[in-house]
C-alpha atoms as a PDB file:
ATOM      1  CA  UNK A   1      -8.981  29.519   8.393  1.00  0.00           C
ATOM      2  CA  UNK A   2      -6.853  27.616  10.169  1.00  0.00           C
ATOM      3  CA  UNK A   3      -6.601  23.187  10.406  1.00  0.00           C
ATOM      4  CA  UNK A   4      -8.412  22.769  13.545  1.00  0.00           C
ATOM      5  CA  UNK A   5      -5.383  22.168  16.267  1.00  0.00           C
ATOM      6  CA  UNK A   6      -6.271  20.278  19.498  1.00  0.00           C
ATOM      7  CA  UNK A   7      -3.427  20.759  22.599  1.00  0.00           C
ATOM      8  CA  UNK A   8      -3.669  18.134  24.958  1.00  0.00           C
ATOM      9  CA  UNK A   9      -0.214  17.778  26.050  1.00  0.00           C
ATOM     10  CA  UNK A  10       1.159  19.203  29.353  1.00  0.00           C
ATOM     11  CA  UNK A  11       4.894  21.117  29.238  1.00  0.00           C
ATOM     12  CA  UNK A  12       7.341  19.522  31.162  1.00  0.00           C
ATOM     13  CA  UNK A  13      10.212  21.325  30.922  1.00  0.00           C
ATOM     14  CA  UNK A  14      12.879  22.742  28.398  1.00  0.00           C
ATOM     15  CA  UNK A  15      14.145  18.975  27.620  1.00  0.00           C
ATOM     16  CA  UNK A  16      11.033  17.978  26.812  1.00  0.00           C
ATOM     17  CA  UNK A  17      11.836  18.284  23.382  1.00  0.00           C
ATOM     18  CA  UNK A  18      11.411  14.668  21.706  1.00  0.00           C
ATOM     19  CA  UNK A  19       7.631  14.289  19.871  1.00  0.00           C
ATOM     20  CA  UNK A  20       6.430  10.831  19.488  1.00  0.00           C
ATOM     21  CA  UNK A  21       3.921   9.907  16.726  1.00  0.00           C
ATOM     22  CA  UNK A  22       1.355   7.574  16.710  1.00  0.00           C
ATOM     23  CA  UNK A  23       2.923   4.190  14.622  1.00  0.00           C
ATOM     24  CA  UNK A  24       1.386   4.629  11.624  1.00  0.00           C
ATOM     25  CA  UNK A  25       0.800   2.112   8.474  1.00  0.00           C
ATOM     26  CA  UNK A  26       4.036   2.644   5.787  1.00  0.00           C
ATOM     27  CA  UNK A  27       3.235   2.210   1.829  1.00  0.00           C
ATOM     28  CA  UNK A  28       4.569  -0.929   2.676  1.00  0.00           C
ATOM     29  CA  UNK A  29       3.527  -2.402  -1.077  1.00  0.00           C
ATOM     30  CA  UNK A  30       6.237   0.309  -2.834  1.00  0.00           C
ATOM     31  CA  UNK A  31       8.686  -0.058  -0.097  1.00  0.00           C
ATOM     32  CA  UNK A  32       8.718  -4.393  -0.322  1.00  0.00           C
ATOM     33  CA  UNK A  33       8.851  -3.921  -4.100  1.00  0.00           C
ATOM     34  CA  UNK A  34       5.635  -5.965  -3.861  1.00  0.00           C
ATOM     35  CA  UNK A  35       4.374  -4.075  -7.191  1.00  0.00           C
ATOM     36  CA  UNK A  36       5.713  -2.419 -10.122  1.00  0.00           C
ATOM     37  CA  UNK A  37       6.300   1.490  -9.852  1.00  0.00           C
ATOM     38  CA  UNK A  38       5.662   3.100 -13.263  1.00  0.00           C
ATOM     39  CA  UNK A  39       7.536   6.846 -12.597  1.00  0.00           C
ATOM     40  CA  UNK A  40       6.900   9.816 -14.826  1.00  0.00           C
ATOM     41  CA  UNK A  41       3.916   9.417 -15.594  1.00  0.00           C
ATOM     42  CA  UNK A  42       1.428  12.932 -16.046  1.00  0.00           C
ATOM     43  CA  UNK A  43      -1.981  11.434 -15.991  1.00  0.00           C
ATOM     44  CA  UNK A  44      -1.982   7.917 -18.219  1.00  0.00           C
ATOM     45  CA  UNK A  45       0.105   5.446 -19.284  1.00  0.00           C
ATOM     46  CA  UNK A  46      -0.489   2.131 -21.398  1.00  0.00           C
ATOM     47  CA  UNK A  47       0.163  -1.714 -20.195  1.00  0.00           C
ATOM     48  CA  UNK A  48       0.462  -3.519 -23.437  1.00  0.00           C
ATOM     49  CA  UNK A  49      -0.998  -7.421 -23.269  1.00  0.00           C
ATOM     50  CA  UNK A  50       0.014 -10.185 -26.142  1.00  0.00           C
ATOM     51  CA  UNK A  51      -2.152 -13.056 -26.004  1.00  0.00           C
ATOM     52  CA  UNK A  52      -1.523 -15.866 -28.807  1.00  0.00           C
ATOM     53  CA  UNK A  53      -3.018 -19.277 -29.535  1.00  0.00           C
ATOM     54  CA  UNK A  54      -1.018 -22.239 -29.879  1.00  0.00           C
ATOM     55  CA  UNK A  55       1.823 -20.800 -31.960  1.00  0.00           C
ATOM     56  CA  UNK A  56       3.764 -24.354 -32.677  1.00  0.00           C
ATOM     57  CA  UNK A  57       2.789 -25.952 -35.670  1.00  0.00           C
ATOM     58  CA  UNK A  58       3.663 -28.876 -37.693  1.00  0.00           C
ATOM     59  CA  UNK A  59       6.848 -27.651 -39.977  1.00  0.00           C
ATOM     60  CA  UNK A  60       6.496 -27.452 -43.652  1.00  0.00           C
ATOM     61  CA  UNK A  61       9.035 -25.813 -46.697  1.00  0.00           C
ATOM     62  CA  UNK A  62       7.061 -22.721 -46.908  1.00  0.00           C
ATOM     63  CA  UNK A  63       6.888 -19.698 -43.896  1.00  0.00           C
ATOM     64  CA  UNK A  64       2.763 -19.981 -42.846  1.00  0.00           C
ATOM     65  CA  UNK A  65       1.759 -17.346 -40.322  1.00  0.00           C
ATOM     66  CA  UNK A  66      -0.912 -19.770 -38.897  1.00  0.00           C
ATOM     67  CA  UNK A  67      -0.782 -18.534 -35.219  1.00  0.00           C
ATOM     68  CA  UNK A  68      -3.306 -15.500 -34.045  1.00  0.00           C
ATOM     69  CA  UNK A  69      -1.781 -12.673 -31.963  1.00  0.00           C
ATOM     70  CA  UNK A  70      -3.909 -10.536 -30.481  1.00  0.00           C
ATOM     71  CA  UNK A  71      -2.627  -7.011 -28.668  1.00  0.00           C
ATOM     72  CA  UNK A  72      -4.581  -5.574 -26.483  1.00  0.00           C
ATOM     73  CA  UNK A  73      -4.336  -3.079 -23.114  1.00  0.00           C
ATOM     74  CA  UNK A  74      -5.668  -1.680 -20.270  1.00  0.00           C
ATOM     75  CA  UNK A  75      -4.989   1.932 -19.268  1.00  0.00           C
ATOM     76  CA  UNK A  76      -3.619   3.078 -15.779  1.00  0.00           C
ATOM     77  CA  UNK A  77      -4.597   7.041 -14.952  1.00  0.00           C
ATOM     78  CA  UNK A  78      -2.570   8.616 -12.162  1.00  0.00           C
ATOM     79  CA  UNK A  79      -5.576  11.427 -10.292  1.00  0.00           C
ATOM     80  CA  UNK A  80      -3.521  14.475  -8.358  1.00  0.00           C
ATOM     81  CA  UNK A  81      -3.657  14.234  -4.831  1.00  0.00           C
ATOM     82  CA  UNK A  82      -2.581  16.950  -2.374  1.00  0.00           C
ATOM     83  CA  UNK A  83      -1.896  17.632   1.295  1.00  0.00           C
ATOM     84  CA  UNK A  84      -2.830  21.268   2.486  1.00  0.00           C
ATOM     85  CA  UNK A  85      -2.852  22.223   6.840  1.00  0.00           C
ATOM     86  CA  UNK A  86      -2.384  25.508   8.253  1.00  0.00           C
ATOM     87  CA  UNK A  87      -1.485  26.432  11.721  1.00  0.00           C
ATOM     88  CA  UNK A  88      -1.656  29.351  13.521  1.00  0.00           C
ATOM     89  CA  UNK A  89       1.628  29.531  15.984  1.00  0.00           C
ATOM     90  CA  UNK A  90      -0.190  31.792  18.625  1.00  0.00           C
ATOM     91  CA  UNK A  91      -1.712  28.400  19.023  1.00  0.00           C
ATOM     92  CA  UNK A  92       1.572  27.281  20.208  1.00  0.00           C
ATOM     93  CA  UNK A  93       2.568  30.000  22.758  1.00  0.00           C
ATOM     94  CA  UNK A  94       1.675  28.013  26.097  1.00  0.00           C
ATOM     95  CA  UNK A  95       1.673  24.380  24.991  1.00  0.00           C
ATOM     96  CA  UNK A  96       5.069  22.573  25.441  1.00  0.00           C
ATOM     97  CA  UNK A  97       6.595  23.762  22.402  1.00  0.00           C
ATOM     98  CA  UNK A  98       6.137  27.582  23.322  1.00  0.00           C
ATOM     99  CA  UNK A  99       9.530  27.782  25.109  1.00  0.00           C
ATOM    100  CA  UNK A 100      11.167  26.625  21.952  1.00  0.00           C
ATOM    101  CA  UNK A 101       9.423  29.335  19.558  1.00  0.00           C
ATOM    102  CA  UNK A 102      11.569  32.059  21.635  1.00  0.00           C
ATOM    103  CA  UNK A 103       9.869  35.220  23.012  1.00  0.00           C
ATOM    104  CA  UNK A 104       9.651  37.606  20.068  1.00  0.00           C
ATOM    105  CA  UNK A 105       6.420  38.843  18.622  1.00  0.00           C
ATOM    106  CA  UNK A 106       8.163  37.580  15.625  1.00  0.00           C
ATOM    107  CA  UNK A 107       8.756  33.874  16.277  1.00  0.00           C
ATOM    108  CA  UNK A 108       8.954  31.172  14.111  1.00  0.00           C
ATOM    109  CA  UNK A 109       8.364  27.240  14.151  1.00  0.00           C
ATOM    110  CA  UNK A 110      11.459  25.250  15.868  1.00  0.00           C
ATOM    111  CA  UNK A 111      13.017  23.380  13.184  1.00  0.00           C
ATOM    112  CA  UNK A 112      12.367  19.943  15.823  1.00  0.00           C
ATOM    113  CA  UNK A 113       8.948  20.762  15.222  1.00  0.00           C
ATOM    114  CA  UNK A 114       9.215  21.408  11.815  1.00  0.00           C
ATOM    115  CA  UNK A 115      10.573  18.093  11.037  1.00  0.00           C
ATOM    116  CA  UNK A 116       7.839  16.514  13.454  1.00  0.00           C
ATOM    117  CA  UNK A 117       5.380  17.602  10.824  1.00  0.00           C
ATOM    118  CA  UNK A 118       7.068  16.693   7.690  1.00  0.00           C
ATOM    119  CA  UNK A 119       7.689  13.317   8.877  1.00  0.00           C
ATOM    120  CA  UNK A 120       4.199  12.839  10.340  1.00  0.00           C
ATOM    121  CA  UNK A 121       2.596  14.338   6.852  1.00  0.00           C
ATOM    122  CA  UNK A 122       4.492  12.407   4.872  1.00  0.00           C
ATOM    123  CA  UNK A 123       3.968   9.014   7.031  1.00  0.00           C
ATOM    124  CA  UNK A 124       0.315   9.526   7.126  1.00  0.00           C
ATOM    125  CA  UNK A 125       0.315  10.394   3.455  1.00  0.00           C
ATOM    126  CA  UNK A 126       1.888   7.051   3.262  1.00  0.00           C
ATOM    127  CA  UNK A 127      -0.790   5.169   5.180  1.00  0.00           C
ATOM    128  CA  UNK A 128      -3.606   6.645   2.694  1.00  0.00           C
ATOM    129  CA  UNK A 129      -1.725   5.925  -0.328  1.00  0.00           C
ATOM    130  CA  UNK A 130      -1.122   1.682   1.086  1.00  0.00           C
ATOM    131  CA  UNK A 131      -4.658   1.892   1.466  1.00  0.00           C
ATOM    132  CA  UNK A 132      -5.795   2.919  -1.596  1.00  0.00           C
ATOM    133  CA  UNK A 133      -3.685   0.696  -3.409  1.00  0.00           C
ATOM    134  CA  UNK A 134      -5.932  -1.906  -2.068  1.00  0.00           C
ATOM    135  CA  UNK A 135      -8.522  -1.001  -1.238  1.00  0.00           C
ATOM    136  CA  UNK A 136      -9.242   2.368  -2.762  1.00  0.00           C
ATOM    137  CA  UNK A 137     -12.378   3.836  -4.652  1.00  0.00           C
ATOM    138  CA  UNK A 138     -12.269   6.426  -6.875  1.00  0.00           C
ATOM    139  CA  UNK A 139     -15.940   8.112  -5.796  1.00  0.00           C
ATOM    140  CA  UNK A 140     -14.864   9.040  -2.586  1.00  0.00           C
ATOM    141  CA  UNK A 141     -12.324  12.075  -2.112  1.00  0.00           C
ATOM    142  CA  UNK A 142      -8.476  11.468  -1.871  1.00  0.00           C
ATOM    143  CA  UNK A 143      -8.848   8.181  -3.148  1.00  0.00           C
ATOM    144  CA  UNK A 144      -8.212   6.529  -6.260  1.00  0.00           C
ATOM    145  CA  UNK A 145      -9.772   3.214  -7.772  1.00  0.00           C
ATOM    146  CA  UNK A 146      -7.521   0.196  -5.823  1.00  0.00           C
ATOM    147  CA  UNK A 147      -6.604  -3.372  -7.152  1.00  0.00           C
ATOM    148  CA  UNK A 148      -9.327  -4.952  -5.069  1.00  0.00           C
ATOM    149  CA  UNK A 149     -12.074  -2.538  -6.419  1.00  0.00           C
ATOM    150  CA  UNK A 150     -10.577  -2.917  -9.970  1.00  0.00           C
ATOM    151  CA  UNK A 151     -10.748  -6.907 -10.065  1.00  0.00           C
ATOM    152  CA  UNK A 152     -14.224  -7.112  -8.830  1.00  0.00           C
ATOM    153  CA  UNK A 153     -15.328  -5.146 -11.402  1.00  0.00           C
ATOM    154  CA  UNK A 154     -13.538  -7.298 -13.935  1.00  0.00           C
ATOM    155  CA  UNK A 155     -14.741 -10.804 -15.262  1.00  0.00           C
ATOM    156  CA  UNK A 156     -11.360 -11.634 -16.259  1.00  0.00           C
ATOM    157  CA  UNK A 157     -10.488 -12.513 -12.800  1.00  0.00           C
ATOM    158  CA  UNK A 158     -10.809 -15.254 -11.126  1.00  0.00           C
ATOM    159  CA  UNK A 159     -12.834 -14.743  -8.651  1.00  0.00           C
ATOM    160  CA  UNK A 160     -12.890 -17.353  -4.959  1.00  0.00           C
ATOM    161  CA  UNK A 161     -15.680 -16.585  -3.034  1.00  0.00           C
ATOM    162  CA  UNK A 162     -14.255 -16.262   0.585  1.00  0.00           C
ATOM    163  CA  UNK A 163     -15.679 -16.246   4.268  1.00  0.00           C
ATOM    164  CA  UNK A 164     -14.205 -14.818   7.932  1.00  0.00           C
ATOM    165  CA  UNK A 165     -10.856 -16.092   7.842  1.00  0.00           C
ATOM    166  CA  UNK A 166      -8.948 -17.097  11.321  1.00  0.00           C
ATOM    167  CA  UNK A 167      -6.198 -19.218  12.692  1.00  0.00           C
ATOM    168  CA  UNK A 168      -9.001 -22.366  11.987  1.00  0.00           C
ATOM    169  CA  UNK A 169      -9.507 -21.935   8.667  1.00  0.00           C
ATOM    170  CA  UNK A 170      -7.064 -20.004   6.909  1.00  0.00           C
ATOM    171  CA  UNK A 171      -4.872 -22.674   5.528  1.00  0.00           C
ATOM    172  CA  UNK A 172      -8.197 -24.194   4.207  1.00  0.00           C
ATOM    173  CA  UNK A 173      -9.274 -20.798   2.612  1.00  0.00           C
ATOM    174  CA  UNK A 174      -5.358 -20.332   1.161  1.00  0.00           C
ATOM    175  CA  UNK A 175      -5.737 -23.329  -0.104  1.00  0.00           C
ATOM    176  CA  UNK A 176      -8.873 -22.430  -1.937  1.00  0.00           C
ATOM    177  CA  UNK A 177      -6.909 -19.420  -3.518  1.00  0.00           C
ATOM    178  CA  UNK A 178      -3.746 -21.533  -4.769  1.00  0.00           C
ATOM    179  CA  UNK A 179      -6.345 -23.945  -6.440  1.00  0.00           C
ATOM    180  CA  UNK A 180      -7.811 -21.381  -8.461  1.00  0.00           C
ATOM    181  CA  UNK A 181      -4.531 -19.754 -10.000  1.00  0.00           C
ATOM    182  CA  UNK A 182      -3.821 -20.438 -13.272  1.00  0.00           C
ATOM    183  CA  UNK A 183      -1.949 -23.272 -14.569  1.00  0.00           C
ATOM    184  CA  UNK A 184      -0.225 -21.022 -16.609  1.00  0.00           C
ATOM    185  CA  UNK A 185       0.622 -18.814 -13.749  1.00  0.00           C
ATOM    186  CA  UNK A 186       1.298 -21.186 -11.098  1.00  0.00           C
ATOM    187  CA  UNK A 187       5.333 -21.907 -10.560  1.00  0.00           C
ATOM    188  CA  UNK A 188       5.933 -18.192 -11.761  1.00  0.00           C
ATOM    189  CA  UNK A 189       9.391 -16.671  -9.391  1.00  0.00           C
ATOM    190  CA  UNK A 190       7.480 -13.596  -8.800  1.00  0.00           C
ATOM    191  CA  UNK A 191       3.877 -15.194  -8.067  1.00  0.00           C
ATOM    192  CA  UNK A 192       2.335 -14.079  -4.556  1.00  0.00           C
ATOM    193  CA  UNK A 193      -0.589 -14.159  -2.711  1.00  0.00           C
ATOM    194  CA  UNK A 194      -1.159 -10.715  -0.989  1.00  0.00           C
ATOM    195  CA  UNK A 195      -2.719 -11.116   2.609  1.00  0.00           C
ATOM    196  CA  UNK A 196      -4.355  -8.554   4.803  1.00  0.00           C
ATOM    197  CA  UNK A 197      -2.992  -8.480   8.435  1.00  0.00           C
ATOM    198  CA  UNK A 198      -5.967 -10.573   9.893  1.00  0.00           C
ATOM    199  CA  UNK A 199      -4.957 -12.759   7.640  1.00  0.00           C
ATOM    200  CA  UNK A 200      -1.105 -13.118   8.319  1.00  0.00           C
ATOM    201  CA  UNK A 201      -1.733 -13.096  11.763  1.00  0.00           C
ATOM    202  CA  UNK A 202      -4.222 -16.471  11.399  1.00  0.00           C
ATOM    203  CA  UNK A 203      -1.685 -18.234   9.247  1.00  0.00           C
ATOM    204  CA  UNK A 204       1.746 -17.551  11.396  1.00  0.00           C
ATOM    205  CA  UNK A 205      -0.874 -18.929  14.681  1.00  0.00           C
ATOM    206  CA  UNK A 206      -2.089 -21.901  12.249  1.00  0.00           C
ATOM    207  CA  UNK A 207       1.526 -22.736  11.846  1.00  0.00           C
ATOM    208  CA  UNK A 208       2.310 -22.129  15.367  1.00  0.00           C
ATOM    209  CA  UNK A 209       0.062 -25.340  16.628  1.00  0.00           C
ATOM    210  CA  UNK A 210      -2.663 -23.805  17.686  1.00  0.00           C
ATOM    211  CA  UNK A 211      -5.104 -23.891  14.962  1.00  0.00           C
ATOM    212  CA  UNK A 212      -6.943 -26.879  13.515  1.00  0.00           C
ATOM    213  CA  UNK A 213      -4.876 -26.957  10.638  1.00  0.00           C
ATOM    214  CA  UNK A 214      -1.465 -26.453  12.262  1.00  0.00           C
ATOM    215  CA  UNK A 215       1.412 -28.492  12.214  1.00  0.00           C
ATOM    216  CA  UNK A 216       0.816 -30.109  15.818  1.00  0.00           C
ATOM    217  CA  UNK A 217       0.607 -29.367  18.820  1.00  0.00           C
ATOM    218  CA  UNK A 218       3.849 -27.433  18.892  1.00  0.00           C
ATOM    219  CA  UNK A 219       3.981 -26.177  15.385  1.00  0.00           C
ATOM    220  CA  UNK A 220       6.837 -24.850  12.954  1.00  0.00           C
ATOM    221  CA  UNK A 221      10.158 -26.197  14.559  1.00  0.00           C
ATOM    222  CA  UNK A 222       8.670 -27.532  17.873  1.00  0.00           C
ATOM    223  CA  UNK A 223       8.399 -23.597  18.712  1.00  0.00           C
ATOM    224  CA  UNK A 224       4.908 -23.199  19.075  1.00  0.00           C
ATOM    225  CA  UNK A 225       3.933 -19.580  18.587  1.00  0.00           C
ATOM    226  CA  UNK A 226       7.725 -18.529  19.271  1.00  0.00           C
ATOM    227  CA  UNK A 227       8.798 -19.284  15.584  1.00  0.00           C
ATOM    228  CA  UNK A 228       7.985 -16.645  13.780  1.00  0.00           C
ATOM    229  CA  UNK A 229      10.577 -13.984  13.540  1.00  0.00           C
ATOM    230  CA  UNK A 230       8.900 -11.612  11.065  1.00  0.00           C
ATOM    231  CA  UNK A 231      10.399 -13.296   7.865  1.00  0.00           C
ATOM    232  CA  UNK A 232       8.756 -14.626   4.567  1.00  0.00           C
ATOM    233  CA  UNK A 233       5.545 -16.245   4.832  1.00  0.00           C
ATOM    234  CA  UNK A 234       4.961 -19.000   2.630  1.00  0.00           C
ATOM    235  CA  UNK A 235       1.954 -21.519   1.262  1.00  0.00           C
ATOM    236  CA  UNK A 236       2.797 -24.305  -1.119  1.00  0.00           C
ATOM    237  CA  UNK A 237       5.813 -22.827  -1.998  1.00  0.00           C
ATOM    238  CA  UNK A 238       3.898 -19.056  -3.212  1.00  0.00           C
ATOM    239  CA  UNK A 239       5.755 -16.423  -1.194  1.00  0.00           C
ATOM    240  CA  UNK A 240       2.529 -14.858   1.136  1.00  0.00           C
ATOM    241  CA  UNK A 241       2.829 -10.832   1.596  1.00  0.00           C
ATOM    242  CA  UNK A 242       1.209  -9.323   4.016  1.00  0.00           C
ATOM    243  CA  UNK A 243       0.028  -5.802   3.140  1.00  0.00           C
ATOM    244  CA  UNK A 244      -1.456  -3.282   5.097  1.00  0.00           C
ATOM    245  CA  UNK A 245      -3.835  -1.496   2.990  1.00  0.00           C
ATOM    246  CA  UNK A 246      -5.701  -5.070   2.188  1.00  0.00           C
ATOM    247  CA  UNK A 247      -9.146  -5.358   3.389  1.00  0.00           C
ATOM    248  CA  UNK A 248      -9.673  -7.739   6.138  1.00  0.00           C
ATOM    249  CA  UNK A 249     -11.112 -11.020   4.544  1.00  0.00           C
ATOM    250  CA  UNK A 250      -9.969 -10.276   1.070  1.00  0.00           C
ATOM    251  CA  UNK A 251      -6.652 -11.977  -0.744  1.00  0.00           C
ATOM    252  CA  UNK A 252      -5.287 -11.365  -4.273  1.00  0.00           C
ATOM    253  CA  UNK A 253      -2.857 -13.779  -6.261  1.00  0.00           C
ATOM    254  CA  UNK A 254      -0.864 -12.411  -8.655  1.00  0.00           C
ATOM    255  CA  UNK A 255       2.686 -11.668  -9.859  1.00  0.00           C
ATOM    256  CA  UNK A 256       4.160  -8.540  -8.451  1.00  0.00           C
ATOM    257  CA  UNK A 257       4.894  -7.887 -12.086  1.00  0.00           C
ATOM    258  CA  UNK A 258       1.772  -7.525 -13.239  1.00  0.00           C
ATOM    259  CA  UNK A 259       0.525  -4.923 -10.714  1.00  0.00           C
ATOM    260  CA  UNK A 260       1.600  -1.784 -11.206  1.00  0.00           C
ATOM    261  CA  UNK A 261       1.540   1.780  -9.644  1.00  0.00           C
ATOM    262  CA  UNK A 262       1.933   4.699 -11.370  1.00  0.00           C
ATOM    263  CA  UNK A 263       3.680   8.126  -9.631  1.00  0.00           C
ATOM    264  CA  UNK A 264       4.526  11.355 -11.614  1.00  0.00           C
ATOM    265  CA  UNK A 265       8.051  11.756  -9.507  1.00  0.00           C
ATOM    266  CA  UNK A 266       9.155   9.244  -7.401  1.00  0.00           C
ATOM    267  CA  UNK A 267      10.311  11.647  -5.066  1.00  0.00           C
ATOM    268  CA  UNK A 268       6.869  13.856  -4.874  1.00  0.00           C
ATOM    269  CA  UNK A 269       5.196  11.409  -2.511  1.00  0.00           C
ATOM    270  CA  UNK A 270       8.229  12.096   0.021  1.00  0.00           C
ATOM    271  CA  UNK A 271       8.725  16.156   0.095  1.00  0.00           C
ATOM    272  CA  UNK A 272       6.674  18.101   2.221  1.00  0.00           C
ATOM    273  CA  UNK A 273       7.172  21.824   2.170  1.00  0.00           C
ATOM    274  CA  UNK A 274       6.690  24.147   5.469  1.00  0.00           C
ATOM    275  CA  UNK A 275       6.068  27.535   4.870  1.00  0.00           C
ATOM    276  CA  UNK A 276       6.296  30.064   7.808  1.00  0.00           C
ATOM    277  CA  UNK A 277       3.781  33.174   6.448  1.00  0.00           C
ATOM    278  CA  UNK A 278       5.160  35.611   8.534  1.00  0.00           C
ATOM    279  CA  UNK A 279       7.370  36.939   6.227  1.00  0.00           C
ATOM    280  CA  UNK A 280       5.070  36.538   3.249  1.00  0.00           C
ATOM    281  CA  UNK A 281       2.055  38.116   4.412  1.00  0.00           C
ATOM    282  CA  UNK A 282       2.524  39.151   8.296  1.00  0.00           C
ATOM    283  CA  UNK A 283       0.059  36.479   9.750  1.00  0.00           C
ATOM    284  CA  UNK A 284       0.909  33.767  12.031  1.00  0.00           C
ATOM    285  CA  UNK A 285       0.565  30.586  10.157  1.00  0.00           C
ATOM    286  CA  UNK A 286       2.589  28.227   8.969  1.00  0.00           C
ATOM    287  CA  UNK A 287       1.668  25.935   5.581  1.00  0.00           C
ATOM    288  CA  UNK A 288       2.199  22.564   5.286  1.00  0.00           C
ATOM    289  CA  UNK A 289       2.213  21.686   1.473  1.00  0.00           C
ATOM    290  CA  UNK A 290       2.163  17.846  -0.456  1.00  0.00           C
ATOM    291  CA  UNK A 291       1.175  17.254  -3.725  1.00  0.00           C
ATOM    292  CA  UNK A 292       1.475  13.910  -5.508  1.00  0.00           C
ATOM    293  CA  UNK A 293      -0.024  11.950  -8.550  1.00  0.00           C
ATOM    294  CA  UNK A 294      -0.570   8.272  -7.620  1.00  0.00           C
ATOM    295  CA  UNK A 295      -2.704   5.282  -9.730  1.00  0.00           C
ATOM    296  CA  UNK A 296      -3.080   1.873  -9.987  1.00  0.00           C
ATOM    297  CA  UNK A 297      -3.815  -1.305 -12.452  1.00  0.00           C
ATOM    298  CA  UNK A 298      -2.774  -4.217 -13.396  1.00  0.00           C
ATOM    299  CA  UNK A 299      -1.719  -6.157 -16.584  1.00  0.00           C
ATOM    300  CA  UNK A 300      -3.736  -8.898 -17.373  1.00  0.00           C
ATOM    301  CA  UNK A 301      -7.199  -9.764 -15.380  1.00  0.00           C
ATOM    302  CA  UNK A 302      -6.944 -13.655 -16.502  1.00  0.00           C
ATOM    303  CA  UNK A 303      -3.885 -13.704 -14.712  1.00  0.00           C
ATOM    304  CA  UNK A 304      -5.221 -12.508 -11.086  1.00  0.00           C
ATOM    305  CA  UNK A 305      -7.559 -14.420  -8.259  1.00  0.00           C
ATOM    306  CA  UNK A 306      -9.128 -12.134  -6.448  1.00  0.00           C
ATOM    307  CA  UNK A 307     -10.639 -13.845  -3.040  1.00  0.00           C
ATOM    308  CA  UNK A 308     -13.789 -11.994  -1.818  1.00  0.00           C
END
C-alpha cells in the first residue's frame, strides 16, 4: 500500500519547477558540536567514570597507596531507526510535476523531484533525531530515551525545580541554574547551559531592555531589541545554546563533553535511497529508504543540572 499522498498544489506551467519545503528543525546539537558523537558503534558502547577521594597526602619515605579510586560506567545503546514511504507515480500524472515525468506509460520520477525527497527525508529525519536527543522516550515508537528523560530519572543530577520562563524572569531562573552547578564544574571551557527556544528568545528580549531584568531601558549596546545578531548567547560568562529539540521550560547544564551521542556510521543519518520499482517488479512506485542507529547518554550524572 502506498504512503498516503495529498496534492494540493495547482500546475503553473513548465517553469514551475522549483519545490519549496516547509523550514524544518536541523539536528542542530550534532551540527554546533554541542555534544560528543561516538561513531561506529553497533548497539552499545561504554563511558568509563574515575572518581577518587582526596589523592594528596602528606609525603613520607615509603610509596602508600592511601587514595581510593573507584571506576565505574554507564552504558549508551544505539536502537535502529528507519525511514520507509512509497509512492505511486500515477499519483503524479496531473499534479504540477506530471509534465516533467514525460508521456510514456513507462515514466519515471524527475531527478528535481527526486532530490526534493531526499532532502526533505533526510531534513525531517533530522528534526526527529534533535528532538529525541532532548527530549526523547524510549516507550513510544521512533524514539529513543533523550538527555532530559535520562536525568530525571537519575538522582545523581542536580535537579532545579523550574517554572514558565519569559523575558521577566528568565535571567532570575538562569540564575537559579548557574547556582546549582558544581563547584567542581563551574569555570570548565566547554561548560554550557542548553536552552530551549522559548527560552533564548526571553533572554536575547531580557537583554534587549524590555524585560524586568534587562539592562535598561535600551538594553545591550543602547540597541534595544536590535542587538542581537544571532551570535553566542552568554550568562555569567557560561556560553548559553539554544537547541531545538529542548522542551519548552526545561534547561540542562553540562559540558558538551560529557554528553554524548552514539551513531553506527556517521554518514547513515544523511543517505536516503530512491528506488523507482518499475524495473524491479513492473508497478508504479517509487521507495524511499533511511535506516540509521542513533542513542544517547551522558558521562557522569553528578556533573549535570537538569532544570525542570
Amino acid at each position: 500500500m502506498a504512503t498516503t499522498t495529498s496534492i494540493t498544489t495547482s500546475y503553473a506551467g513548465q517553469f514551475a519547477a522549483k519545490y519549496v519545503s516547509a523550514a524544518l528543525l536541523s539536528a542542530d546539537t550534532l551540527d554546533k558540536g554541542l555534544v560528543e558523537i561516538l561513531p561506529n558503534v553497533n548497539f552499545k558502547t561504554t563511558l568509563q567514570k574515575v572518581a577518587t577521594d582526596d589523592i594528596v597526602k602528606d609525603a613520607t619515605c615509603d610509596f602508600t597507596p592511601t587514595s581510593t579510586l573507584t571506576l565505574t560506567d554507564r552504558v549508551l545503546e544505539v536502537e535502529p531507526f528507519q525511514v520507509n514511504l512509497q509512492l505511486c507515480k500515477k499519483d503524479y500524472y496531473d499534479s504540477w510535476i506530471g509534465s516533467q515525468m514525460g508521456y510514456s506509460a513507462y515514466d519515471s520520477i524527475p531527478a528535481s523531484f527526486s532530490d526534493f525527497l531526499i532532502g526533505h527525508v533526510a531534513a525531517k529525519t533530522a528534526q526527529k533525531i534533535e528532538q529525541n536527543i532532548w527530549q526523547g522516550v524510549n516507550a513510544t515508537a521512533g524514539e529513543f530515551d533523550g538527555f532530559t528523560t535520562l536525568m530525571a530519572a537519575d538522582a545523581d543530577v542536580v535537579d532545579v525545580v523550574g517554572t514558565t520562563v519569559d523575558a521577566s524572569n528568565v535571567i532570575t531562573e538562569l540564575g537559579k541554574v548557574v547556582d546549582a552547578i558544581p563547584s567542581a564544574l563551574y569555570g570548565k571551557e566547554d561548560l554550557t547551559i542548553y536552552v530551549s527556544q522559548g527560552t533564548a528568545k526571553a533572554y536575547v528580549r531580557a537583554l534587549g531592555g524590555f524585560g524586568t531584568s534587562g539592562l535598561g531601558a535600551n538594553g545591550v549596546d543602547n540597541k534595544g531589541t536590535m542587538w542581537y545578531g544571532q551570535g553566542d548567547l552568554y550568562f555569567d560568562g557560561i556560553r548559553v545554546a539554544m537547541v531545538n529539540g529542548m522542551p519548552a521550560n526545561k534547561m540542562v547544564a553540562a559540558q558538551s563533553s560529557n554528553l554524548f551521542f552514539g551513531t553506527g556510521l556517521e554518514s547513515d543519518r544523511n543517505e536516503v535511497k530512491v528506488l523507482d520499482m518499475g524495473d524491479l517488479d513492473g508497478s508504479n512506485n517509487i521507495r524511499v529508504i533511511l535506516r540509521f542507529l542513533s542513542g544517547v547518554n551522558y558521562g557522569i550524572g553528578a556533573d549535570c543540572v537538569l532544570y525542570s
